[in-house]
N, C-alpha and C. Protein backbone atom coordinates (compact mmCIF):
# COMPACT_ATOMS: atom_id res chain seq x y z
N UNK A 1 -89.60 16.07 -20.84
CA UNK A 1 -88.76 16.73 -19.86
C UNK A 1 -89.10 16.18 -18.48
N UNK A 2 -87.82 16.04 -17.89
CA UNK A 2 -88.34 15.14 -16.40
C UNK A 2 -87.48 16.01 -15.66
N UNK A 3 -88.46 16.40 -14.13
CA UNK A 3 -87.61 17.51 -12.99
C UNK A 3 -87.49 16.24 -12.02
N UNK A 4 -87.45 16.28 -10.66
CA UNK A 4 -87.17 16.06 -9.96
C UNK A 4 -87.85 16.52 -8.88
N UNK A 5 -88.42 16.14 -7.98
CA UNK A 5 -88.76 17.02 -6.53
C UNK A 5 -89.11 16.06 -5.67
N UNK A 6 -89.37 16.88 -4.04
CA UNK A 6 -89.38 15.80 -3.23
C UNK A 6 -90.49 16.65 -2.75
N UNK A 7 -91.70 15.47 -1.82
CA UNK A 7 -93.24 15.96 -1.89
C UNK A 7 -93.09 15.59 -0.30
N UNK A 8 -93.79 16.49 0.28
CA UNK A 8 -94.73 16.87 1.56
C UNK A 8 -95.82 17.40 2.16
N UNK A 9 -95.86 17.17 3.43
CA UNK A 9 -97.32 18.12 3.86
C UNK A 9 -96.75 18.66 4.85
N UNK A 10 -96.97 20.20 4.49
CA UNK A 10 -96.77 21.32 5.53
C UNK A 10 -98.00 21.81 6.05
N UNK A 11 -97.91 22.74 7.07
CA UNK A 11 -99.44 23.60 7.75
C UNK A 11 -99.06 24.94 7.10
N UNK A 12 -100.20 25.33 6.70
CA UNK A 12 -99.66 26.34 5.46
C UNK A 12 -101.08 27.69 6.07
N UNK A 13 -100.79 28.66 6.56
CA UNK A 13 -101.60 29.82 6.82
C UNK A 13 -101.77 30.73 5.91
N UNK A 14 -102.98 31.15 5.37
CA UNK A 14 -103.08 32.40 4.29
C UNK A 14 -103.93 33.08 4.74
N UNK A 15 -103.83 34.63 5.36
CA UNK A 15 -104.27 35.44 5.93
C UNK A 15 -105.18 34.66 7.13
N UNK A 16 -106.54 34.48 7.32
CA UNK A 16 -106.66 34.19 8.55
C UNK A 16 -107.37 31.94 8.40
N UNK A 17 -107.13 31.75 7.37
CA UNK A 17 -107.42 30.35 6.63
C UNK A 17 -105.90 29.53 7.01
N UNK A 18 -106.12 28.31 7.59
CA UNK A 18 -104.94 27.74 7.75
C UNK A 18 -105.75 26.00 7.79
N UNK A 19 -104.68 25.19 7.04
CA UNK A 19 -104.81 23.61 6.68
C UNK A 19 -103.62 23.03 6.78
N UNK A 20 -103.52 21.83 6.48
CA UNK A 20 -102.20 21.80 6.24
C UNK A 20 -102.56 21.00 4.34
N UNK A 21 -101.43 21.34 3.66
CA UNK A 21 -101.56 20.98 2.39
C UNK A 21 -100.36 20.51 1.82
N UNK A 22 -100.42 20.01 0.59
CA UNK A 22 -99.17 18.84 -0.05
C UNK A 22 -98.55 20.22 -0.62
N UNK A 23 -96.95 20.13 -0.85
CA UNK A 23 -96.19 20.83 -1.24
C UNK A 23 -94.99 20.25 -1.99
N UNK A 24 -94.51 20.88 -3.02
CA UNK A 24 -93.36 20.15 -3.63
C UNK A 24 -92.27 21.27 -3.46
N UNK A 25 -90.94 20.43 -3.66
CA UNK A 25 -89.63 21.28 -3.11
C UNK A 25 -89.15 21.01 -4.34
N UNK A 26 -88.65 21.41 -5.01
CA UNK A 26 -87.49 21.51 -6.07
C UNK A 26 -86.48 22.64 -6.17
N UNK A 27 -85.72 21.98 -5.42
CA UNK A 27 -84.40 22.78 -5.07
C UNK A 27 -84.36 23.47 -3.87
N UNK A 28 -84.34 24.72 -3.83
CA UNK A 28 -84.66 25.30 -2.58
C UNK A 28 -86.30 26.00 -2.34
N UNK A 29 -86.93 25.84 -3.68
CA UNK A 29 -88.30 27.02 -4.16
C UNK A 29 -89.59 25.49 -3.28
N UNK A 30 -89.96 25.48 -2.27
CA UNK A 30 -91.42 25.23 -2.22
C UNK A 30 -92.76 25.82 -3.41
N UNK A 31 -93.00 25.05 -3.84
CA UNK A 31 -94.30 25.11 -4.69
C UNK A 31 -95.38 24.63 -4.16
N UNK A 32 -96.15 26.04 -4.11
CA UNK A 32 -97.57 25.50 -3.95
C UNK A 32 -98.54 25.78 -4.87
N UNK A 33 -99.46 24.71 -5.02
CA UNK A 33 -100.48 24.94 -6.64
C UNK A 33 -101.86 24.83 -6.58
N UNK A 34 -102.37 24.89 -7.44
CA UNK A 34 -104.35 25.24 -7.26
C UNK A 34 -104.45 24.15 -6.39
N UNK A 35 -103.82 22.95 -5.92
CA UNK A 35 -104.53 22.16 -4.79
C UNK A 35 -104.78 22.81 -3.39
N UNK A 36 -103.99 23.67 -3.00
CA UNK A 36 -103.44 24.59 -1.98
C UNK A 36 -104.53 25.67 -2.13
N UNK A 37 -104.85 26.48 -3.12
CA UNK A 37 -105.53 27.44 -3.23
C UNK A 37 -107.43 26.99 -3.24
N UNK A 38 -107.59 25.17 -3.94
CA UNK A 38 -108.45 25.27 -3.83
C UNK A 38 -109.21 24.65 -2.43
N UNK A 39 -108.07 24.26 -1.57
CA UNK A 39 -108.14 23.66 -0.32
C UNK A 39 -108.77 25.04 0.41
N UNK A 40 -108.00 25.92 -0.27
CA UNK A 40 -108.30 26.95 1.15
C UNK A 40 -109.16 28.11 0.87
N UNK A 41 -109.86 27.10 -0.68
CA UNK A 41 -111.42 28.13 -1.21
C UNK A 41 -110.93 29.50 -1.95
N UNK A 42 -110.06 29.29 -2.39
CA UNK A 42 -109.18 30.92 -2.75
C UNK A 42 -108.80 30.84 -4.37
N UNK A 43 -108.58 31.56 -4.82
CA UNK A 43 -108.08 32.37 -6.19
C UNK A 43 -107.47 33.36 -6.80
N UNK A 44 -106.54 33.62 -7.31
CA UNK A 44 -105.73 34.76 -8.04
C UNK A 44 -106.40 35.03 -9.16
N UNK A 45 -106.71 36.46 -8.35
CA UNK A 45 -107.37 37.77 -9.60
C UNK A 45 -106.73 37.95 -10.31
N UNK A 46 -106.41 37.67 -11.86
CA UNK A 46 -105.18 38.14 -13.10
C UNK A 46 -105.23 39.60 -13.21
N UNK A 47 -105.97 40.18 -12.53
CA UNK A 47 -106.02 41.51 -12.97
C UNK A 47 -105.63 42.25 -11.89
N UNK A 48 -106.09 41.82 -10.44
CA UNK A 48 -105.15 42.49 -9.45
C UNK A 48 -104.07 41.89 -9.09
N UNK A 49 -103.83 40.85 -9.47
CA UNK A 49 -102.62 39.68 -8.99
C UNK A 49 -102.95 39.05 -7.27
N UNK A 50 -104.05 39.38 -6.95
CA UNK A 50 -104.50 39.15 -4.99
C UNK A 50 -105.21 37.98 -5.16
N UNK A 51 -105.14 37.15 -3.92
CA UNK A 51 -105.94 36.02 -3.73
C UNK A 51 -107.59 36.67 -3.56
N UNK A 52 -107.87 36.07 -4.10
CA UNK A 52 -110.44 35.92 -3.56
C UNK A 52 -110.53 34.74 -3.31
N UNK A 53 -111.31 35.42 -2.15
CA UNK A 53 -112.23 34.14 -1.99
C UNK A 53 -112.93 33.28 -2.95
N UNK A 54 -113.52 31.89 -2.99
CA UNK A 54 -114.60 31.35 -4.10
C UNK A 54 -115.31 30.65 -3.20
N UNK A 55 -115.30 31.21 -2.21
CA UNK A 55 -116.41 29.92 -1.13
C UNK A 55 -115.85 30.44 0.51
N UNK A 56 -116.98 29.95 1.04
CA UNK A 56 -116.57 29.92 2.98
C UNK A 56 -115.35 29.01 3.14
N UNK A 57 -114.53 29.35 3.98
CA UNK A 57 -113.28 28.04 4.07
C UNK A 57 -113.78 27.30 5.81
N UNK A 58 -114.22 25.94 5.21
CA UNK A 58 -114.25 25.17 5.97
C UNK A 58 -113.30 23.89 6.16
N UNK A 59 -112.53 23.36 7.44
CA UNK A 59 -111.38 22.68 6.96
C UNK A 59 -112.16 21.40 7.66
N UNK A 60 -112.11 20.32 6.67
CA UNK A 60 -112.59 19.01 6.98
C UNK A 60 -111.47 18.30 7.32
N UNK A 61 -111.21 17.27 8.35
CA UNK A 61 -110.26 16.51 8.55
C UNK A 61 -111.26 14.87 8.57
């Protein structure tokens, strides 16, 4: 199965953590994926559905 999308880098803020990170567009839906989450040291609890922390967020350029 083959999609289609077109790839960028946006500046992307999550609560008080901000980078900028690669994003894919397919269609009108931006997707963002564990590269995004692990850029910004973060994780989804399956059980509360909320982002955690997994580390200090330090942004290296």
């Amino acid at each position: 199965m083959e999609a289609e999308a077109e790839a960028g880098v946006v500046h992307v803020k999550i609560n008080e953590r901000e980078a900028p990170t690669t994003v894919l567009i397919m269609g009108d839906e931006p997707l963002l994926g564990v590269e995004t989450l692990e850029t910004f040291g973060l994780k989804v609890n399956p059980e509360t559905e909320k982002l955690e922390p997994t580390r200090s967020f330090v942004l290296r350029v």
